[in-house]
C-alpha atoms as a PDB file:
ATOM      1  CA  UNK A   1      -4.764 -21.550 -70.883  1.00  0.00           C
ATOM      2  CA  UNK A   2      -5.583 -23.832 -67.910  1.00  0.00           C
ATOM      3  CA  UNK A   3      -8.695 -23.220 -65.409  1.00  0.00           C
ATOM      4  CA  UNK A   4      -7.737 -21.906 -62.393  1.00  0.00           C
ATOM      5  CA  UNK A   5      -9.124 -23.699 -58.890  1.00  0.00           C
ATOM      6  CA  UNK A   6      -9.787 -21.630 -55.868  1.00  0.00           C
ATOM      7  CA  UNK A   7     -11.174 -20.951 -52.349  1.00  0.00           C
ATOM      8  CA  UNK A   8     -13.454 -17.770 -51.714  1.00  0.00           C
ATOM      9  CA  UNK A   9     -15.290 -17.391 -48.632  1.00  0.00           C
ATOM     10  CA  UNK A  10     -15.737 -21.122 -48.689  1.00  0.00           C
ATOM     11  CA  UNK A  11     -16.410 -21.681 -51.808  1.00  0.00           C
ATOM     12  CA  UNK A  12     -14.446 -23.765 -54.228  1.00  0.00           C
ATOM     13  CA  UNK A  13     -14.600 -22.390 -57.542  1.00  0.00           C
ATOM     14  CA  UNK A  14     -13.635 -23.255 -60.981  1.00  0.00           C
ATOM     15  CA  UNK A  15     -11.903 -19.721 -62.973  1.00  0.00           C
ATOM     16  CA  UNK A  16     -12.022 -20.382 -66.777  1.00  0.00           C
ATOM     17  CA  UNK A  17      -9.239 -17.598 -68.333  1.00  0.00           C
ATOM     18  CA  UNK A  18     -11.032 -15.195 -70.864  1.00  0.00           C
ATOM     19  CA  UNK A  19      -9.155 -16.991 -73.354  1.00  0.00           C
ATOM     20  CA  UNK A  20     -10.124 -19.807 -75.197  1.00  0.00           C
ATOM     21  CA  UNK A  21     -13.360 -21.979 -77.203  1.00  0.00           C
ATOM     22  CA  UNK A  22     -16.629 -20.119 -77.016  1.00  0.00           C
ATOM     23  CA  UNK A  23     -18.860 -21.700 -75.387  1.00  0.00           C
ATOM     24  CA  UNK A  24     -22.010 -22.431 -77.830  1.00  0.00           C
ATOM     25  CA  UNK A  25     -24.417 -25.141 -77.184  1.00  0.00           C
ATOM     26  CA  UNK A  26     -25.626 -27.589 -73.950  1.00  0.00           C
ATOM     27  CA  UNK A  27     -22.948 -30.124 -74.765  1.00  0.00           C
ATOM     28  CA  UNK A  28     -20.150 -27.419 -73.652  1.00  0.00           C
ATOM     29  CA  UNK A  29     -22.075 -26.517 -70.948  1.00  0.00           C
ATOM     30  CA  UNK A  30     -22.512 -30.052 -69.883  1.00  0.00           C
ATOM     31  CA  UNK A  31     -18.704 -30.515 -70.409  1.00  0.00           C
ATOM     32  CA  UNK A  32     -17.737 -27.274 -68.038  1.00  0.00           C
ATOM     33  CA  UNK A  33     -20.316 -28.798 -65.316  1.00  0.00           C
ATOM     34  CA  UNK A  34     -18.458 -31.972 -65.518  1.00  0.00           C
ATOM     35  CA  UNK A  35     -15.209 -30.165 -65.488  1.00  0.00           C
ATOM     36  CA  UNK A  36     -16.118 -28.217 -62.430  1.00  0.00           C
ATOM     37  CA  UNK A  37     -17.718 -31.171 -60.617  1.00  0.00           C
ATOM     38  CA  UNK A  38     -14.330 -33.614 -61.236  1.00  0.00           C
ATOM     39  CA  UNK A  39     -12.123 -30.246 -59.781  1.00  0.00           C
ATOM     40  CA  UNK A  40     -14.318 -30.577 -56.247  1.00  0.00           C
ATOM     41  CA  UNK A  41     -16.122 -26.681 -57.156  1.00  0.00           C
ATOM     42  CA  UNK A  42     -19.679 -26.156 -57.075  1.00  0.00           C
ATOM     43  CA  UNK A  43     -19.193 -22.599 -58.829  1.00  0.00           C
ATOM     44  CA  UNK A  44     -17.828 -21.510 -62.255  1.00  0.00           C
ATOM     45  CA  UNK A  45     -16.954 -18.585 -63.082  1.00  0.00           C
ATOM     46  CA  UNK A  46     -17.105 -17.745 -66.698  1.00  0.00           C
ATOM     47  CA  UNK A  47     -16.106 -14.676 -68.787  1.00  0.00           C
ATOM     48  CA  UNK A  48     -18.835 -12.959 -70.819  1.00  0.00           C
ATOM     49  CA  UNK A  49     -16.159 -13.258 -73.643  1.00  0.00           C
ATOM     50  CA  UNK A  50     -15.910 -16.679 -73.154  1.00  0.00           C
ATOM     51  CA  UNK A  51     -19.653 -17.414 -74.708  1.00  0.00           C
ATOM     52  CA  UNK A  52     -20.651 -16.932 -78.153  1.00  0.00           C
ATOM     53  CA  UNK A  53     -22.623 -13.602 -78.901  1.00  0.00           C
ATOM     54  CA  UNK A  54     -25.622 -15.926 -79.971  1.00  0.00           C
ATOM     55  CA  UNK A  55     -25.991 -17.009 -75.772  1.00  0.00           C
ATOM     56  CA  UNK A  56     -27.141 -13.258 -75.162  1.00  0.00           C
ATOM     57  CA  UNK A  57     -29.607 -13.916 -78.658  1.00  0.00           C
ATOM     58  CA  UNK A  58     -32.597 -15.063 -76.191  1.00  0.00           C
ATOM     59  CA  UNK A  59     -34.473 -16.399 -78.744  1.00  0.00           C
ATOM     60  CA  UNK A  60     -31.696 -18.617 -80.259  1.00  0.00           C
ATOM     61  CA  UNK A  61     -32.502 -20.234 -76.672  1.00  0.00           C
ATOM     62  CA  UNK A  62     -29.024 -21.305 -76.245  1.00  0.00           C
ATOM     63  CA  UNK A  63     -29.030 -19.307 -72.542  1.00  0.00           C
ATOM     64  CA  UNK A  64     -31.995 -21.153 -71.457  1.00  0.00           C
ATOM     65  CA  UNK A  65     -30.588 -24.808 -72.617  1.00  0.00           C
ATOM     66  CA  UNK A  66     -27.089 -24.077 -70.778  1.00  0.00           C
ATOM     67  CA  UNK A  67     -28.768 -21.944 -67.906  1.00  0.00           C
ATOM     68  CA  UNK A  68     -31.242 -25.169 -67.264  1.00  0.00           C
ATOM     69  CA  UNK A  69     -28.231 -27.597 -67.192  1.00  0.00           C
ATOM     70  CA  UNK A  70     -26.474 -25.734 -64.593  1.00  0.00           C
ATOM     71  CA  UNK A  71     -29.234 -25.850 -62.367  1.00  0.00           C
ATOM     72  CA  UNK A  72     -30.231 -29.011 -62.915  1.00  0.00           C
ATOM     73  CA  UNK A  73     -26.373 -30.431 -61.976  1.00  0.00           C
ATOM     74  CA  UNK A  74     -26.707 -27.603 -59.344  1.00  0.00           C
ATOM     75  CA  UNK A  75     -23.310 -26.231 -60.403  1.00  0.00           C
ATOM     76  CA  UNK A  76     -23.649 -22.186 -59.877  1.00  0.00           C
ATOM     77  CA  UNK A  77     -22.330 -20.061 -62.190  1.00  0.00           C
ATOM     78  CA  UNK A  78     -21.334 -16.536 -62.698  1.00  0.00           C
ATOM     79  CA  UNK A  79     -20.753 -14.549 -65.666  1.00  0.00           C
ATOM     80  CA  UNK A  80     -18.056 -12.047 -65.245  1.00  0.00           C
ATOM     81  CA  UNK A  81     -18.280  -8.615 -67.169  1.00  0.00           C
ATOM     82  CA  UNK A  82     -20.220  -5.788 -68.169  1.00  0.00           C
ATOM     83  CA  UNK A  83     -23.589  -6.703 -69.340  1.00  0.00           C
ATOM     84  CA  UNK A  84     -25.062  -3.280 -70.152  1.00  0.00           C
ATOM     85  CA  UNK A  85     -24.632  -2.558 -73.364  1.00  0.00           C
ATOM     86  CA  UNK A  86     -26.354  -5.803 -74.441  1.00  0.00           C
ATOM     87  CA  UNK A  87     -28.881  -5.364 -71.894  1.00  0.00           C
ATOM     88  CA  UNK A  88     -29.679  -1.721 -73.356  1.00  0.00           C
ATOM     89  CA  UNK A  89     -30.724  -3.425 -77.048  1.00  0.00           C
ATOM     90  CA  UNK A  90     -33.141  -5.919 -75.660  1.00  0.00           C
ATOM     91  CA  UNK A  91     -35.667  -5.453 -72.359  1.00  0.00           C
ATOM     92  CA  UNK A  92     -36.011  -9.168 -72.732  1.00  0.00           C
ATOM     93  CA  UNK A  93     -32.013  -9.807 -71.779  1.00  0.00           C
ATOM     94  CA  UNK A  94     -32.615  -7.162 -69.192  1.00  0.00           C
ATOM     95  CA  UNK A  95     -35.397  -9.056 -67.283  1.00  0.00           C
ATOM     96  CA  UNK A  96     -33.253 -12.711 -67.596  1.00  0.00           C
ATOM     97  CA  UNK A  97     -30.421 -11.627 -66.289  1.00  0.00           C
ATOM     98  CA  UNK A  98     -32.408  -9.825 -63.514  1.00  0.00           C
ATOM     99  CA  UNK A  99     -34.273 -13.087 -62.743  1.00  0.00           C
ATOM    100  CA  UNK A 100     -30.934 -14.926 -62.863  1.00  0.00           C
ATOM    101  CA  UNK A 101     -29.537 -12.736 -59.929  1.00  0.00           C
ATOM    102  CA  UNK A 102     -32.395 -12.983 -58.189  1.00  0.00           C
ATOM    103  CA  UNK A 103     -32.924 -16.373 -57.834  1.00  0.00           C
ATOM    104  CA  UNK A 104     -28.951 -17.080 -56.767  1.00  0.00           C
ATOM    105  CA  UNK A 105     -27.188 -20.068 -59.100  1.00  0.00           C
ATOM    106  CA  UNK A 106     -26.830 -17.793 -62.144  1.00  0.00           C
ATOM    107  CA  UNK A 107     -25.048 -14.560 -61.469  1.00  0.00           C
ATOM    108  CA  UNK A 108     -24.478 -11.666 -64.123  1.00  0.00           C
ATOM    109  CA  UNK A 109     -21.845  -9.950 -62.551  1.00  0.00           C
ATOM    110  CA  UNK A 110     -19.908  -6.777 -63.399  1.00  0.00           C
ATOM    111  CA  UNK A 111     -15.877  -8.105 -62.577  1.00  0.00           C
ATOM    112  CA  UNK A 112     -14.740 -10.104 -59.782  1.00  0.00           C
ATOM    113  CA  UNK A 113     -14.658  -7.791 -56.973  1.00  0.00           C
ATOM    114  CA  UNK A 114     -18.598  -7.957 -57.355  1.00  0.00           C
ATOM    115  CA  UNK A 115     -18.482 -11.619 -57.102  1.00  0.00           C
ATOM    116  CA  UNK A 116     -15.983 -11.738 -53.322  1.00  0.00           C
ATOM    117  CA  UNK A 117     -18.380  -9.177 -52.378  1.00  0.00           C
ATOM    118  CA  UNK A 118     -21.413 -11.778 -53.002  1.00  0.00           C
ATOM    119  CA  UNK A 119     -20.159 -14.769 -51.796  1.00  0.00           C
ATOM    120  CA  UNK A 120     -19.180 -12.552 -48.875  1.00  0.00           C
ATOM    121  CA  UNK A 121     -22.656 -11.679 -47.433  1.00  0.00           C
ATOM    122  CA  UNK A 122     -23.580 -15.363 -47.159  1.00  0.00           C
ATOM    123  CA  UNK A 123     -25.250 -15.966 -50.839  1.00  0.00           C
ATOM    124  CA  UNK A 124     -24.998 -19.358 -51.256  1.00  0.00           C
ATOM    125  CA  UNK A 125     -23.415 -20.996 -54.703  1.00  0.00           C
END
């Protein structure tokens, strides 16, 4: 399945389809960021199926290394679905995706809706 390009409360963002690779390590990361920058988007939106079960393994440190290359590129991202079971088996996953809401280029975010809804009260991506 093909990415999907869009407009959201003037934002252009890249839609991957919950089909397809996992992502797994900083060189797929660094491929979706140059992806996203070639379609003219500064946001990605990725779904949580779309990255391997190891990302949400903090201390396999694959979230940090792909986390730290979109904000170095400053591509934003957000991770569509429901995080709480995972968050429920470690307080560690809990707090990073907490500080990655807070701070505004990584977003852990329930479904879609919750995304329009952010990018509607002005956060920038």
């Amino acid at each position: 399945m093909q990415t999907d390009v869009y407009e959201l409360h003037g934002h252009r963002i890249l839609d991957l389809p919950a089909e397809g690779s996992l992502l797994r390590t900083g060189q797929d990361a660094n491929d979706l960021i140059a992806e996203t920058k070639a379609s003219g988007a500064r946001l990605v939106v990725v779904p949580i199926a779309r990255l391997d079960p190891a990302f949400f393994e903090l201390r396999t440190g694959i979230a940090g290394d792909m986390v730290q290359k979109f904000v170095t590129y400053q591509v934003a991202v957000a991770v569509i679905g429901d995080t709480s079971p995972l968050e429920s088996e470690s307080k560690s996953l809990r707090d990073f995706i907490y500080e990655s809401n807070r701070r505004g280029s990584v977003w852990f975010l329930a479904d879609k809706d919750a995304l329009r809804e952010k990018l509607g009260t002005g956060n920038r991506a």
